[in-house]
C-alpha atoms as a PDB file:
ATOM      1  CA  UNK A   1      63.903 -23.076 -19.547  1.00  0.00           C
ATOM      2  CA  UNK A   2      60.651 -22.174 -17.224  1.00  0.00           C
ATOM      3  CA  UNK A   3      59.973 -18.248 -17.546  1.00  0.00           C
ATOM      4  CA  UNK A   4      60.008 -16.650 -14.333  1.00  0.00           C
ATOM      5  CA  UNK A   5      56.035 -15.191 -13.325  1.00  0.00           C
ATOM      6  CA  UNK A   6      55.447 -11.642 -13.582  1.00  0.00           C
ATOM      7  CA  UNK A   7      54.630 -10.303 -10.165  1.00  0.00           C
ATOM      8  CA  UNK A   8      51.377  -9.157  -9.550  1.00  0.00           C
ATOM      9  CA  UNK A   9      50.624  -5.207  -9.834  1.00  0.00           C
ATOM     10  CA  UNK A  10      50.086  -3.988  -6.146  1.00  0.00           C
ATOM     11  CA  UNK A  11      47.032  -1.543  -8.365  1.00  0.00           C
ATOM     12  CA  UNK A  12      46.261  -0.215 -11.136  1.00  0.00           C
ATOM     13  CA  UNK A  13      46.485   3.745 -11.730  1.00  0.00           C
ATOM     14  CA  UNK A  14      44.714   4.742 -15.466  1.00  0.00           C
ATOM     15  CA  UNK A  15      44.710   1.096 -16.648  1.00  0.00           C
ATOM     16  CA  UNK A  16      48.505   0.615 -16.012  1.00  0.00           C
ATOM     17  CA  UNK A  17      50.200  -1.673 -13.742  1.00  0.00           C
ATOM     18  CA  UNK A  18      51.925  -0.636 -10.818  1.00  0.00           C
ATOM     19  CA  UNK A  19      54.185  -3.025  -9.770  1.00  0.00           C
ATOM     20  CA  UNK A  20      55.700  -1.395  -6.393  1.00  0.00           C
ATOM     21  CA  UNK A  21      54.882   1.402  -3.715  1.00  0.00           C
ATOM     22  CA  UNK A  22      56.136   4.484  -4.710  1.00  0.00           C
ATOM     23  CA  UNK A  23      58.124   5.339  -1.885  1.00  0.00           C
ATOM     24  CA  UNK A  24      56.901   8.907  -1.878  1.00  0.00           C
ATOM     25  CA  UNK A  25      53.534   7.975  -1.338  1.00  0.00           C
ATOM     26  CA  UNK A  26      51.801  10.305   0.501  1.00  0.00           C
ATOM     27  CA  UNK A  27      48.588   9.207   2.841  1.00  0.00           C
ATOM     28  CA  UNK A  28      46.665  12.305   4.195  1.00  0.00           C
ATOM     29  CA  UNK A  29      45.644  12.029   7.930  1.00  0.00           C
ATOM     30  CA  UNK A  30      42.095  11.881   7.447  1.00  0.00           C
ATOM     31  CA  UNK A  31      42.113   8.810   4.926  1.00  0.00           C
ATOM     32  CA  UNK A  32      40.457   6.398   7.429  1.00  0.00           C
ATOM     33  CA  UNK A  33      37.299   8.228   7.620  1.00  0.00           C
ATOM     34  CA  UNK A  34      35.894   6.687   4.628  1.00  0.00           C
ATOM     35  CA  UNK A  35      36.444   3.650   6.736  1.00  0.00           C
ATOM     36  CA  UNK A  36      35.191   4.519  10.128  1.00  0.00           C
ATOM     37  CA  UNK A  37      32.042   5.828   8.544  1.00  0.00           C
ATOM     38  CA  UNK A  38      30.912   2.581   6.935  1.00  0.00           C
ATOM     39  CA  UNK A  39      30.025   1.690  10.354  1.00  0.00           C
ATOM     40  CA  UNK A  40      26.407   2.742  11.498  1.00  0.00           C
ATOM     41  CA  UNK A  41      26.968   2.378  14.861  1.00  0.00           C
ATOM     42  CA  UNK A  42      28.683   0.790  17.892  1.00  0.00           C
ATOM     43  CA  UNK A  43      26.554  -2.521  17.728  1.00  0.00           C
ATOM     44  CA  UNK A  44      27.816  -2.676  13.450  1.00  0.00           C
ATOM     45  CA  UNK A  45      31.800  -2.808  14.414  1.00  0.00           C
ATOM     46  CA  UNK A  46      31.131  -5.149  17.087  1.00  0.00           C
ATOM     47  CA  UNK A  47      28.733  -7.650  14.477  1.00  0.00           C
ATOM     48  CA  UNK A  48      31.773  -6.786  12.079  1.00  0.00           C
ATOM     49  CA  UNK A  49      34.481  -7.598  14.222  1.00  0.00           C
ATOM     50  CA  UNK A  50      32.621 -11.300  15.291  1.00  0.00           C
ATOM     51  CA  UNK A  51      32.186 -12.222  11.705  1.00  0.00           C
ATOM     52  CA  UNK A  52      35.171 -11.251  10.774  1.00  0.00           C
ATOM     53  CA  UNK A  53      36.872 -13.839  12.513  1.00  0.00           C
ATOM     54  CA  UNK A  54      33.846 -16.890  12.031  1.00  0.00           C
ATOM     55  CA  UNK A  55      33.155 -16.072  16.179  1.00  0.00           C
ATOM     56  CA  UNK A  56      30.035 -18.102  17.846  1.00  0.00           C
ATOM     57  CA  UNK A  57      27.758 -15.069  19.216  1.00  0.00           C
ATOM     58  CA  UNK A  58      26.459 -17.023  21.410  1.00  0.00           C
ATOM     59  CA  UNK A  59      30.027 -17.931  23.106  1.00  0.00           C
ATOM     60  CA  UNK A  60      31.649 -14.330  22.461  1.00  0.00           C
ATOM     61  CA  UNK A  61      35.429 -14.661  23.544  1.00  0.00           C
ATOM     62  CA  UNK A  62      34.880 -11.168  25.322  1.00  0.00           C
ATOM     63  CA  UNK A  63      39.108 -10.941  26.315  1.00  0.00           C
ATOM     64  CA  UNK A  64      39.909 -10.453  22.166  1.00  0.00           C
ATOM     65  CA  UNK A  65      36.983  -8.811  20.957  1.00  0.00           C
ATOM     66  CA  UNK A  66      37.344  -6.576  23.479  1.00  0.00           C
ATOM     67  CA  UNK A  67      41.328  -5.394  22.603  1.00  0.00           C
ATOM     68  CA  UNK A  68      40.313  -5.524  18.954  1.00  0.00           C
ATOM     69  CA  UNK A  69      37.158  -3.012  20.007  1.00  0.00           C
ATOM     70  CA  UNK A  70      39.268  -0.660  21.483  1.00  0.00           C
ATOM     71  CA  UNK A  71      41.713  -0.311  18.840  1.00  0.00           C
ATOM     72  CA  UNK A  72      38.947   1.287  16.705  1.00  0.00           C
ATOM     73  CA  UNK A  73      37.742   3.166  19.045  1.00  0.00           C
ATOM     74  CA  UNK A  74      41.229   4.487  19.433  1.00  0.00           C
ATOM     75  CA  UNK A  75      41.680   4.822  15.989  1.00  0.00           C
ATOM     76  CA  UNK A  76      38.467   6.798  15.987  1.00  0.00           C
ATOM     77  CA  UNK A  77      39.048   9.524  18.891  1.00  0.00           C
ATOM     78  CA  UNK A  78      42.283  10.397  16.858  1.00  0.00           C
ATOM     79  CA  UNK A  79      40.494  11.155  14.123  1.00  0.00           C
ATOM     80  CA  UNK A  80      36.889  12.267  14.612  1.00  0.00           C
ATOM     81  CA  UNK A  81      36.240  12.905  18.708  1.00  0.00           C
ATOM     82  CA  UNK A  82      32.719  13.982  18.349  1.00  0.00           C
ATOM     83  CA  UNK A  83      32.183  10.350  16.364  1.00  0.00           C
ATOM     84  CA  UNK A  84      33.451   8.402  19.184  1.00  0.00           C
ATOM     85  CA  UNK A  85      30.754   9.102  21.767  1.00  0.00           C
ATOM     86  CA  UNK A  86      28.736   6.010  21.093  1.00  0.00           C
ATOM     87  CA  UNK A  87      31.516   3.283  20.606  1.00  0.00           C
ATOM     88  CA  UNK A  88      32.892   4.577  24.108  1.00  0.00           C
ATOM     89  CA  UNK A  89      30.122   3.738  25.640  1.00  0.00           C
ATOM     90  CA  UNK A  90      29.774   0.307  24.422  1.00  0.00           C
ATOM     91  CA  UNK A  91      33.719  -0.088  25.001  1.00  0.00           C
ATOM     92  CA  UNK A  92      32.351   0.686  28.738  1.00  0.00           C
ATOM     93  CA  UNK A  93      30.218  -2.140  28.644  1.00  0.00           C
ATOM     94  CA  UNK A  94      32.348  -4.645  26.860  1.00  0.00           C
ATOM     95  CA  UNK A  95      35.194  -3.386  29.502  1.00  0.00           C
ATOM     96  CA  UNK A  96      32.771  -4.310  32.154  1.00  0.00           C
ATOM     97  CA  UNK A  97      31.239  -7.549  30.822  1.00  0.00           C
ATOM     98  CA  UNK A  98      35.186  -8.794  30.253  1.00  0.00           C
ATOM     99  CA  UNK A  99      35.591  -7.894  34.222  1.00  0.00           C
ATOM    100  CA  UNK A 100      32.400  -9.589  35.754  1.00  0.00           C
ATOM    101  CA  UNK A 101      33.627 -12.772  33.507  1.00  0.00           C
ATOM    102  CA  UNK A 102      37.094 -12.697  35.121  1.00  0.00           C
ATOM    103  CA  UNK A 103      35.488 -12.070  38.332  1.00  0.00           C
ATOM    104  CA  UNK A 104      32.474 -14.565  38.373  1.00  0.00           C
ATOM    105  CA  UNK A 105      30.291 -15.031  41.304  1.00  0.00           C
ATOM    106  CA  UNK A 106      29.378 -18.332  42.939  1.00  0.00           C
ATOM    107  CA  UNK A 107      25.857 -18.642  43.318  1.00  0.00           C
ATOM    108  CA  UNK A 108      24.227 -19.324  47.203  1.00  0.00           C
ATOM    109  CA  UNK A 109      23.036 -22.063  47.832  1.00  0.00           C
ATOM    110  CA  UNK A 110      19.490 -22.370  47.088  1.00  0.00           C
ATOM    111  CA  UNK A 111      19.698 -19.295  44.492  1.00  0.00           C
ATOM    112  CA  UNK A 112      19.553 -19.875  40.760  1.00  0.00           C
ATOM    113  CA  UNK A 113      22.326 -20.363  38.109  1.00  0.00           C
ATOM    114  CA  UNK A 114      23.999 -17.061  37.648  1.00  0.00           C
ATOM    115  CA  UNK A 115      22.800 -15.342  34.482  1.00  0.00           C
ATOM    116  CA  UNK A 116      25.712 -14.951  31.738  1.00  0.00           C
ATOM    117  CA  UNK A 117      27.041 -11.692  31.422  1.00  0.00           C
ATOM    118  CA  UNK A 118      26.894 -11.356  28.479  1.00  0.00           C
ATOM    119  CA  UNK A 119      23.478 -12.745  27.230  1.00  0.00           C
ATOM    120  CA  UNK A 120      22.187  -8.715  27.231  1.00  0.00           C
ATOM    121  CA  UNK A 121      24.679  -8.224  24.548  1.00  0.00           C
ATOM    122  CA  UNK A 122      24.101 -11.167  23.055  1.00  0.00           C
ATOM    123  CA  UNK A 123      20.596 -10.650  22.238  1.00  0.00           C
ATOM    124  CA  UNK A 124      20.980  -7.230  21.129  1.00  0.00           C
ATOM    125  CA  UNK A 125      23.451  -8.115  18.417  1.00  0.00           C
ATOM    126  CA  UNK A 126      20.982 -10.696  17.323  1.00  0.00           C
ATOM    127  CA  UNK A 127      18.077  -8.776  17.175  1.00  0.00           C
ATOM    128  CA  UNK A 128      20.659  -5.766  15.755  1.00  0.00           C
ATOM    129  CA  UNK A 129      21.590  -8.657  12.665  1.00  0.00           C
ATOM    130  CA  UNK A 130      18.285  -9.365  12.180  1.00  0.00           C
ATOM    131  CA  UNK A 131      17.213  -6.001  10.995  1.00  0.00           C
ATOM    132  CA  UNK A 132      20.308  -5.212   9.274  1.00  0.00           C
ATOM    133  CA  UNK A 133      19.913  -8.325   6.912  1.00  0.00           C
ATOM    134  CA  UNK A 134      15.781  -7.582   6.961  1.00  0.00           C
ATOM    135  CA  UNK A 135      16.988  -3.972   5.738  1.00  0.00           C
ATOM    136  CA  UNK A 136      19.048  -5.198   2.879  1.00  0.00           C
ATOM    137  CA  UNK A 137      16.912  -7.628   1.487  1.00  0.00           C
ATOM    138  CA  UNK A 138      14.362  -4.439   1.199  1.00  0.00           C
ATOM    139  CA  UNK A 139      17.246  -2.655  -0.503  1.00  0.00           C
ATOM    140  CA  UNK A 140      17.516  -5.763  -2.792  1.00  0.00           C
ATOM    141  CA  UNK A 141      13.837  -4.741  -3.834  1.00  0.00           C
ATOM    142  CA  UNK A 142      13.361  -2.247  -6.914  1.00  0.00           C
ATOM    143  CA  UNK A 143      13.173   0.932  -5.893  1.00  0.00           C
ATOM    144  CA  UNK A 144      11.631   3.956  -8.171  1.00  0.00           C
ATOM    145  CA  UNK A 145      14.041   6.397  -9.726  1.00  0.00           C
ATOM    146  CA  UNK A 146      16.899   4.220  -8.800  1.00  0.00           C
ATOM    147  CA  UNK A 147      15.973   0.814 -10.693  1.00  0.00           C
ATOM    148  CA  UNK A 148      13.255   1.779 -12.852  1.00  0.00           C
ATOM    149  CA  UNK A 149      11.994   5.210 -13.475  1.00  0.00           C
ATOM    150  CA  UNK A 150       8.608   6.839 -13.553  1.00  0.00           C
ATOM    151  CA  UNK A 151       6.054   7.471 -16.567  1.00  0.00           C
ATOM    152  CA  UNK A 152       3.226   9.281 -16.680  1.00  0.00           C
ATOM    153  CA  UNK A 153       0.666   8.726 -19.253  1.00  0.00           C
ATOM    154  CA  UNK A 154      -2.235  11.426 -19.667  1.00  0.00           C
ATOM    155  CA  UNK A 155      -5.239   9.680 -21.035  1.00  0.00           C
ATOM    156  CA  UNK A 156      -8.269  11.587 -21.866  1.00  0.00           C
ATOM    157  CA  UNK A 157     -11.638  10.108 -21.194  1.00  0.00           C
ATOM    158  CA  UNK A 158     -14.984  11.529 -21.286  1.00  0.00           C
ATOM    159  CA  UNK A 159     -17.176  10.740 -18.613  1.00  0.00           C
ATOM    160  CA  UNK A 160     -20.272   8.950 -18.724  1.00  0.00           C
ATOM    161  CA  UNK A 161     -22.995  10.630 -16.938  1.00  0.00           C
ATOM    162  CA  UNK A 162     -24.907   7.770 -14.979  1.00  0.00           C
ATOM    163  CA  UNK A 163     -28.405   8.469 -13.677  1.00  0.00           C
ATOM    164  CA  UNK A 164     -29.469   7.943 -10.197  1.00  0.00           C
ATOM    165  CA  UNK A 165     -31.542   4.789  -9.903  1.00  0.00           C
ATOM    166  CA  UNK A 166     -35.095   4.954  -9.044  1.00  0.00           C
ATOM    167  CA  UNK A 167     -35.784   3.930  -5.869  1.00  0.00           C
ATOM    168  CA  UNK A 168     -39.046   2.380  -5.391  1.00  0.00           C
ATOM    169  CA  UNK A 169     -40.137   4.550  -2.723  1.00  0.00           C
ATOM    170  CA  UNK A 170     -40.175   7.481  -5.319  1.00  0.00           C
ATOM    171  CA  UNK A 171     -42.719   5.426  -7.253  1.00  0.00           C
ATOM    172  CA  UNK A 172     -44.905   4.124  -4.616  1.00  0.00           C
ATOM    173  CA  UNK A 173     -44.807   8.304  -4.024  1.00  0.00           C
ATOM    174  CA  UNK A 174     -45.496   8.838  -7.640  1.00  0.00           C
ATOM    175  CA  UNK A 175     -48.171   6.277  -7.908  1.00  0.00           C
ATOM    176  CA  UNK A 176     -50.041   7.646  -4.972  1.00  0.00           C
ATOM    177  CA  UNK A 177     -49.718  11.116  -6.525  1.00  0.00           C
ATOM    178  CA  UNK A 178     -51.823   9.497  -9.732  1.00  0.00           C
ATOM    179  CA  UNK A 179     -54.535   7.838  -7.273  1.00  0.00           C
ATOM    180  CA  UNK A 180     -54.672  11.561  -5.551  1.00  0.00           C
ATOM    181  CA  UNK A 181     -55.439  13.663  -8.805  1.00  0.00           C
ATOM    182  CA  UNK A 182     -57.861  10.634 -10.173  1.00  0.00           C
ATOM    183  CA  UNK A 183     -60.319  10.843  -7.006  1.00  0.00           C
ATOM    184  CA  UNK A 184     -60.615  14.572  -8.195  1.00  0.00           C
ATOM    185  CA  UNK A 185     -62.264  13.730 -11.410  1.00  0.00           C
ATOM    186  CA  UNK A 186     -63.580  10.680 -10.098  1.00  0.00           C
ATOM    187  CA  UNK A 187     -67.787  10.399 -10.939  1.00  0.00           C
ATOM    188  CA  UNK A 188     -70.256   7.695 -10.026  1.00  0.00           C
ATOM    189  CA  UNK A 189     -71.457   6.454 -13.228  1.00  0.00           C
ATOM    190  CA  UNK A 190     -70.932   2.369 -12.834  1.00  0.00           C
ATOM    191  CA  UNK A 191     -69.801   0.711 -15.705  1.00  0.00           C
ATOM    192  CA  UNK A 192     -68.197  -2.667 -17.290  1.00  0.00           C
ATOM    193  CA  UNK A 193     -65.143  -1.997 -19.172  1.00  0.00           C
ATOM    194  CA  UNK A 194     -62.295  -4.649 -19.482  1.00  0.00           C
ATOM    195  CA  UNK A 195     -58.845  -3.705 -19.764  1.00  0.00           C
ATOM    196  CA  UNK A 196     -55.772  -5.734 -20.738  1.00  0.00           C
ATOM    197  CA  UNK A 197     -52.548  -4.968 -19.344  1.00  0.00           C
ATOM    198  CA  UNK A 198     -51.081  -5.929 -23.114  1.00  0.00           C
ATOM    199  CA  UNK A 199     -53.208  -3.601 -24.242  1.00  0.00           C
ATOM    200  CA  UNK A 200     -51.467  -0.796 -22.229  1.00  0.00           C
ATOM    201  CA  UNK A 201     -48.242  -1.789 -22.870  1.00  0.00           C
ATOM    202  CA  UNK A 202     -48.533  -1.313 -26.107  1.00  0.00           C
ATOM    203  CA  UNK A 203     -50.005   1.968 -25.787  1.00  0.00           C
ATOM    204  CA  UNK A 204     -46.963   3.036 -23.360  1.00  0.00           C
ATOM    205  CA  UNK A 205     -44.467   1.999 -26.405  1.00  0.00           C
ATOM    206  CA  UNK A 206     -46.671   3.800 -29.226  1.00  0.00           C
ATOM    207  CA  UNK A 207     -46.462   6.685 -26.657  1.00  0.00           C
ATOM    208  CA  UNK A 208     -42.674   6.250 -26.216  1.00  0.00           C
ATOM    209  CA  UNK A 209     -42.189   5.645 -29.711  1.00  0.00           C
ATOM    210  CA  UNK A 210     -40.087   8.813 -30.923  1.00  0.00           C
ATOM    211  CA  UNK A 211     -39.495  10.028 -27.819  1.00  0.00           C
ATOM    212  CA  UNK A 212     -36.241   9.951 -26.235  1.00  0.00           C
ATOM    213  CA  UNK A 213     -37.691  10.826 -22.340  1.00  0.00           C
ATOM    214  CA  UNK A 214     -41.884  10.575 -21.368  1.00  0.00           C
ATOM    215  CA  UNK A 215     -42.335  11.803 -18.054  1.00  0.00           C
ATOM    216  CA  UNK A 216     -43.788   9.012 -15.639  1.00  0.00           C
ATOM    217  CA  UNK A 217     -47.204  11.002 -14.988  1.00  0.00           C
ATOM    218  CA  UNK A 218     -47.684  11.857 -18.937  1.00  0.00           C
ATOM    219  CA  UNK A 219     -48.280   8.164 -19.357  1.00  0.00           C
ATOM    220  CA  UNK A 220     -51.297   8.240 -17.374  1.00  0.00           C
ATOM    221  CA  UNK A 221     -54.357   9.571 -18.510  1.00  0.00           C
ATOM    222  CA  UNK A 222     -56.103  12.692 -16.259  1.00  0.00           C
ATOM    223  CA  UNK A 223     -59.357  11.418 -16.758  1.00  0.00           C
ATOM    224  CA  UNK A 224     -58.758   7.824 -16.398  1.00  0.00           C
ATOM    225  CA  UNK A 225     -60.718   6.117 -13.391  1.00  0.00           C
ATOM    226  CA  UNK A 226     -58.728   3.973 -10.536  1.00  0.00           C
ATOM    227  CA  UNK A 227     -59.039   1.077 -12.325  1.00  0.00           C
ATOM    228  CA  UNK A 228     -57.303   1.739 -15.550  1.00  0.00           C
ATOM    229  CA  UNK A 229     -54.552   3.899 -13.750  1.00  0.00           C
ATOM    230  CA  UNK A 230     -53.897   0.223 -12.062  1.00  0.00           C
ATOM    231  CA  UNK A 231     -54.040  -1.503 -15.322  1.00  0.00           C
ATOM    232  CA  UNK A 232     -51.543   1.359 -16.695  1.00  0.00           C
ATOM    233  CA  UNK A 233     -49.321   1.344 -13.964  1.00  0.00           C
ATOM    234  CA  UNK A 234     -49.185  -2.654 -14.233  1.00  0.00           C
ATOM    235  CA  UNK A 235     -48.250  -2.396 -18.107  1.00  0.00           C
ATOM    236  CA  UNK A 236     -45.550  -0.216 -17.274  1.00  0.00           C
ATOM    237  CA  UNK A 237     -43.673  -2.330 -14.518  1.00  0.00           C
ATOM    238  CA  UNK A 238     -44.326  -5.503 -16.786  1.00  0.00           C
ATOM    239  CA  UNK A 239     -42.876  -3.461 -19.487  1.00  0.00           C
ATOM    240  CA  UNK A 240     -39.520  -2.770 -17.245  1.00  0.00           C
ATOM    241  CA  UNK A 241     -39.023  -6.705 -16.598  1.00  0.00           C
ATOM    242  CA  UNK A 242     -39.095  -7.593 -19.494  1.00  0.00           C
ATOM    243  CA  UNK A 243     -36.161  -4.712 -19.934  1.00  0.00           C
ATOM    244  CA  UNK A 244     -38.389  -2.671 -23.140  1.00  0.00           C
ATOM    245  CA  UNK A 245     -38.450   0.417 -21.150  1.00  0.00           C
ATOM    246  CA  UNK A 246     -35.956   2.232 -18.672  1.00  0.00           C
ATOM    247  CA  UNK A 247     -36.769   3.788 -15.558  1.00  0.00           C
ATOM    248  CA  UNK A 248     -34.584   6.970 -14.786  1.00  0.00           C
ATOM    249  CA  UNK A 249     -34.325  10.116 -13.012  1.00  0.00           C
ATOM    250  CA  UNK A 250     -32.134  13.275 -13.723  1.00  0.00           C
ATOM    251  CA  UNK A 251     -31.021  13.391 -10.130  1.00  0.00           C
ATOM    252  CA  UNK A 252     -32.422  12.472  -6.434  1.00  0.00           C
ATOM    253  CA  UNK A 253     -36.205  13.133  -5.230  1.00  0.00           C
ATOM    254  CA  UNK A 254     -36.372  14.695  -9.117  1.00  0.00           C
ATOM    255  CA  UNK A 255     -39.168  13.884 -11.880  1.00  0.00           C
ATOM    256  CA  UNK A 256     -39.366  10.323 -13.018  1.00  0.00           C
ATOM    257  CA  UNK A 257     -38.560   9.609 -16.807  1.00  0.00           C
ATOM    258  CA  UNK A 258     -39.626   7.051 -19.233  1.00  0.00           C
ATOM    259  CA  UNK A 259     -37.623   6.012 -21.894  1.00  0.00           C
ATOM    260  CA  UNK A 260     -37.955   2.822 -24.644  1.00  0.00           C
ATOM    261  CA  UNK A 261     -34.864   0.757 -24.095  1.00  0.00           C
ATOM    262  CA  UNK A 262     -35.196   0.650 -28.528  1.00  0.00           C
ATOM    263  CA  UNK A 263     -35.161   4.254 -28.772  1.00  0.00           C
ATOM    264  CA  UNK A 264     -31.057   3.563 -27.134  1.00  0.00           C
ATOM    265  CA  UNK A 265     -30.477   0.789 -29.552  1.00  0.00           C
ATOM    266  CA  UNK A 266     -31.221   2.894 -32.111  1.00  0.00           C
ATOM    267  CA  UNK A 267     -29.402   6.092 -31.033  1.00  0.00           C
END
């Protein structure tokens, strides 16, 4: 013998069954508000009511959306007045998109085709669609404090402090400064002397040697003629491409510095 099914619970109340309606049941008046509400607007119950029922947008049957329409909005100014503002106006239009389509107008001869009547509406429940489904896709994103939450990390760091670069302006200006002060002690005595610019370097980096900062005019002898201020100043920008001394200044239009890129290495 087949055992009869089990009907299915209407709900479930706490887990358990209910089988039946109680017939006591009690529905406060203002239950559908929940339900109006989850409409955003007039152009919403309209998009709702069209794909409710698989309807082509493009070929709205504007006799049945229209009674359907206005049963909500009935629904609605029984309920929540104020709320009902916006859908009465677009019942308005609906009400007279319906008429003009019962009442079409023959075009003149001459004239051209008769525009649908309902091709505004139309377009504005496509464009209306197209941002509603754009909007939910950007609600499909993560979103902070409701997907994933926020940390803050404090991470101490001591700065580095990074020296303006020389410009080469300031040593042209420098250089000319040296030229200036050797014409003072300049004299006239005429003399042979040969200098090597390998010479000088090496002098600079004995004079470096120990030294963490040389100023730029220090290097340069106050007696020394034209000739071996060019020879010095020679040494020390051959010195700097080849990267054995550094170039600095402690901040803009300031002194120049010296310093012997092994004196770093070492620190």
């Amino acid at each position: 013998m087949i055992e009869a099914l089990a009907p299915a619970p209407v709900a479930r109340i706490y887990g358990e069954p209910l089988l039946e309606v109680p017939q006591d049941l009690y529905i406060p008046p203002d239950a559908l508000e929940v339900f109006l509400e989850a409409f955003e607007g007039p152009l919403d119950l309209l998009l709702y009511l069209i794909r409710k029922q698989n309807l082509n947008v493009l070929d709205i049957p504007m006799a049945k959306v229209t009674a359907q329409y206005m049963e909500y909005v009935e629904m609605m100014r029984a309920h929540q007045l104020e709320l009902a503002a916006d859908y009465l106006l677009m019942a308005a239009v609906l009400i007279e998109i319906k008429s003009r389509m019962l009442l079409p107008r023959p075009a003149a001869p001459g004239e051209a085709e008769v525009e649908d009547p309902r091709a505004e509406l139309v377009r504005r429940l496509m464009e209306y669609e197209k941002m509603k489904l754009a909007s939910l896709r950007l609600n499909e994103l993560p979103q902070a404090l409701r997907d994933f939450a926020l940390v803050e990390v404090w991470i101490e760091q001591t700065a580095v402090m990074r020296l303006p670069q020389v410009d080469p302006d300031d040593l042209k200006l420098a250089w000319l400064g040296l030229v200036s002060r050797a014409k003072l002690s300049r004299h006239h005595r005429v003399t042979r002397e040969e200098l090597s610019v390998r010479a000088h370097m090496t002098r600079i980096l004995k004079r470096l040697s120990g030294h963490e900062y040389v100023e730029f005019a220090e290097l340069f002898s106050p007696s020394a003629g034209v000739a071996e201020l060019v020879v010095t100043f020679l040494a020390l920008l051959e010195l700097a491409r080849e990267t054995l001394v550094e170039v600095t200044q402690q901040e803009t239009y300031g002194a120049i510095y010296v310093r012997s890129t092994h004196f770093l290495t070492a620190a």
